[in-house]
Protein backbone atom coordinates (compact mmCIF):
# COMPACT_ATOMS: atom_id res chain seq x y z
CA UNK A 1 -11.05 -13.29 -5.40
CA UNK A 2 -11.14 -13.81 -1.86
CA UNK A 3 -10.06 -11.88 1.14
CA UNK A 4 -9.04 -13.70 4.35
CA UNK A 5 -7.95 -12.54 7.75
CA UNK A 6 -4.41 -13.81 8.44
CA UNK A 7 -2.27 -14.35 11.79
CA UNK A 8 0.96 -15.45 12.33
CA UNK A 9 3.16 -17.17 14.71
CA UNK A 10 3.94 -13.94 16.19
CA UNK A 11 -0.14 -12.93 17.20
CA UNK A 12 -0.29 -10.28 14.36
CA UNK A 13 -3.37 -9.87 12.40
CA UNK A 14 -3.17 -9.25 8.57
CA UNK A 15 -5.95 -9.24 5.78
CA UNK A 16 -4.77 -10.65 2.05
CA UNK A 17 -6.67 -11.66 -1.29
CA UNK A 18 -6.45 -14.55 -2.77
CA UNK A 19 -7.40 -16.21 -5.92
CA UNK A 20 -9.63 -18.91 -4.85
CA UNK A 21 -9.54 -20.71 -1.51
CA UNK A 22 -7.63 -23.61 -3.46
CA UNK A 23 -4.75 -20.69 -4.28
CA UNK A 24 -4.39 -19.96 -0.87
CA UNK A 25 -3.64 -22.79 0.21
CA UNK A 26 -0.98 -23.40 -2.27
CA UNK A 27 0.87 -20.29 -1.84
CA UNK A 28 0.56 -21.15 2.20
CA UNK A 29 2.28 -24.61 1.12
CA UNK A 30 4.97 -22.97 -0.78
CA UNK A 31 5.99 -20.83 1.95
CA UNK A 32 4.85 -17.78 -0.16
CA UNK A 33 2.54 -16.25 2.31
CA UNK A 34 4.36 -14.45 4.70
CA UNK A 35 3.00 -11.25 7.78
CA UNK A 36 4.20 -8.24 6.35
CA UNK A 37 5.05 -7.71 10.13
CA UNK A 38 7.67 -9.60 11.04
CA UNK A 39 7.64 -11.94 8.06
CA UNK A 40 6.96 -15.10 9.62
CA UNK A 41 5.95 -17.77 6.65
CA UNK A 42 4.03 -19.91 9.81
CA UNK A 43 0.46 -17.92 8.96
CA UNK A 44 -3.00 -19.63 9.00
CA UNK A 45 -6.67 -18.18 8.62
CA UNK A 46 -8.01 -16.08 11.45
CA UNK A 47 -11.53 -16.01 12.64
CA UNK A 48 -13.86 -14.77 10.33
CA UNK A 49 -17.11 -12.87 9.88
CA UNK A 50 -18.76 -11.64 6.83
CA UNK A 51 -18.38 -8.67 5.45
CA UNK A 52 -21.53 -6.81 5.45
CA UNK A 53 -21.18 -3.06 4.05
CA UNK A 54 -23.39 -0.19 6.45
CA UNK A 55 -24.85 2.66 5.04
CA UNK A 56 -26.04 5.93 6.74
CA UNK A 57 -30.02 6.07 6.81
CA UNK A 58 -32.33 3.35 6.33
CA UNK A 59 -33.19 2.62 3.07
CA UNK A 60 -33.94 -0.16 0.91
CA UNK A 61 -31.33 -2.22 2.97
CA UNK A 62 -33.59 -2.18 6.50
CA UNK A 63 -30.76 -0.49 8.35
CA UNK A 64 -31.26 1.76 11.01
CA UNK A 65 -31.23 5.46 10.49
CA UNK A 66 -27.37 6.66 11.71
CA UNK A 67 -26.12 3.48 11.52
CA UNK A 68 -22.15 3.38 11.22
CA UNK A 69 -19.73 3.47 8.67
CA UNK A 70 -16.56 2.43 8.09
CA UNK A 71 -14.06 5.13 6.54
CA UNK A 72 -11.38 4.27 4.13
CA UNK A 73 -9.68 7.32 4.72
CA UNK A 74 -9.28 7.40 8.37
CA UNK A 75 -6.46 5.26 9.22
CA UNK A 76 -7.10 1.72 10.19
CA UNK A 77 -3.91 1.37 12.72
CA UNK A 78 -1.01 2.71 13.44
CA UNK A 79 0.45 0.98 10.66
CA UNK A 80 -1.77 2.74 8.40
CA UNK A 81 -1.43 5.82 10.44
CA UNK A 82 2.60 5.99 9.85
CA UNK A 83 2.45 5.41 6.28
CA UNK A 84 -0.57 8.46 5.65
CA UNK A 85 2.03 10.66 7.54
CA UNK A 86 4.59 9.09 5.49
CA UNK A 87 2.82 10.04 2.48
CA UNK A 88 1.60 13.59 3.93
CA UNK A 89 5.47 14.47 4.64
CA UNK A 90 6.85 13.46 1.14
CA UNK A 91 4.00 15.43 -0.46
CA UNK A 92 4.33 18.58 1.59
CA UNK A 93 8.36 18.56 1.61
CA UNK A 94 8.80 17.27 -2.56
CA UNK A 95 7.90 18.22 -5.51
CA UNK A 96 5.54 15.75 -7.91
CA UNK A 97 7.15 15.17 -11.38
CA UNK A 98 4.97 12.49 -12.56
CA UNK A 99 6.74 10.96 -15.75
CA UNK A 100 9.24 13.30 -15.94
CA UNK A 101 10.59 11.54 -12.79
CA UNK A 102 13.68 10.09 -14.93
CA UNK A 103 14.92 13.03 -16.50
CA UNK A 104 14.49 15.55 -13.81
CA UNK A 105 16.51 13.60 -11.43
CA UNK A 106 18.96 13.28 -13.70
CA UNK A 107 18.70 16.52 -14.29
CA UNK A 108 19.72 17.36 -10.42
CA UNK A 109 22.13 14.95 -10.28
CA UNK A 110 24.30 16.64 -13.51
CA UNK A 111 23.85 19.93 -11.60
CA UNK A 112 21.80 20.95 -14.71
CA UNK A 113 18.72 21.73 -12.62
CA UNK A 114 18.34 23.24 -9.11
CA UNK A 115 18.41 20.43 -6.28
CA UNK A 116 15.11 19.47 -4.90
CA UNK A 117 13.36 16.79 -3.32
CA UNK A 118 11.56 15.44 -6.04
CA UNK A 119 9.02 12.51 -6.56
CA UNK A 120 7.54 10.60 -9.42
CA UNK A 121 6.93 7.40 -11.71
CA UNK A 122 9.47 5.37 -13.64
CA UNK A 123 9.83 1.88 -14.85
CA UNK A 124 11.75 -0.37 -13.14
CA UNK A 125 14.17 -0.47 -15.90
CA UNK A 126 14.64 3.12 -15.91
CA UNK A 127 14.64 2.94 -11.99
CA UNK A 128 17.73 0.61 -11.78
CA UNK A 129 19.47 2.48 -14.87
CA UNK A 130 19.49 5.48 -12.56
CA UNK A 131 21.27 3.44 -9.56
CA UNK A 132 23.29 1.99 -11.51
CA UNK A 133 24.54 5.80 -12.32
CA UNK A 134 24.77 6.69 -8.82
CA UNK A 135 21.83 8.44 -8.60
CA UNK A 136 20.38 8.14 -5.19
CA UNK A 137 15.98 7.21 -5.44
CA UNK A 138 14.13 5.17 -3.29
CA UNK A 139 10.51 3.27 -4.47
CA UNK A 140 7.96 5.02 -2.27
CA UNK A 141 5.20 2.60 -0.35
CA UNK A 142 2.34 3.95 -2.41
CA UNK A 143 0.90 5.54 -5.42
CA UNK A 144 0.95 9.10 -6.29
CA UNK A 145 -2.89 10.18 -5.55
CA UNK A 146 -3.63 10.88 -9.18
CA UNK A 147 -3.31 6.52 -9.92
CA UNK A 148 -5.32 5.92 -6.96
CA UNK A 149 -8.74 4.53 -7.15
C-alpha cells in the first residue's frame, strides 16, 4: 500500500492509499479518484515528503529529548474537527444499540418501544429493508468506537 498526498483542480489537499503506484494511476485514468471536497475527478500527486514517525525522548532512534509528536486524536482540520463533534453529538444525544440496531428501530417505529434516538450496526441489506418500510435511518460517517482500531 501506498499513501499519496492529493490536490485537485480546486487547490484542496487530500491524502489516499493506494495499491501500488501502478493502481493509482489506473484508478486516476478511470476517473475513479475524485477530492472528497468538491469532487473534482481532475486530481494529481501533491508534493511529497517522507513520512518519518517522532517519538518523545531520545532513544535508540537519535532524536532529541521533547521532540514532537503528532496526535491522532486531536483533530487534523476543520474537516476533521466537524465530524469529532459530529460524532461527540450523536453519542451524547442517542443511545448505542450495537446489533440490535434492526430490531429496536423497528421496534420504535411499530410504537412497540419508547421513541429514542438510537444508533447502531446493520447490514446493508437489512439497512435498505428498513427504508423500504418507511423507517427513517441514516448511515453515520464513522464507526461506533468499539470497531475502531
Amino acid at each position: 500500500m501506498i499513501r499519496y498526498s492529493l490536490r485537485c483542480d480546486n487547490d484542496h489537499a487530500f491524502d489516499s492509499w493506494f495499491r501500488s503506484a501502478a493502481g493509482y494511476d489506473q484508478l486516476v485514468a478511470a476517473g475513479q479518484v475524485a477530492c472528497p471536497e468538491c469532487a473534482s475527478k481532475a486530481v494529481v500527486k501533491a508534493l511529497m515528503a517522507p513520512s518519518v514517525a517522532l517519538v518523545p525522548s531520545s532513544g535508540a532512534r537519535g532524536l532529541p529529548a521533547g521532540a514532537a509528536v503528532a496526535s491522532l486524536s486531536t483533530p487534523a482540520n476543520p474537516r476533521e474537527a466537524a465530524m469529532a463533534d459530529l460524532r461527540r453529538r450523536i453519542e451524547e444525544k442517542s443511545e448505542y444499540v450495537g446489533m440490535n440496531f434492526v430490531a429496536e428501530a423497528r421496534a420504535i417505529h411499530d410504537g412497540d418501544a419508547p421513541e429514542r434516538s438510537i444508533y447502531g450496526e446493520a447490514r446493508l441489506d437489512e439497512a435498505r429493508r428498513l427504508i423500504e418500510d418507511g423507517v427513517q435511518v441514516a448511515p453515520l460517517p464513522f464507526m461506533p468506537v468499539a470497531k475502531v482500531n
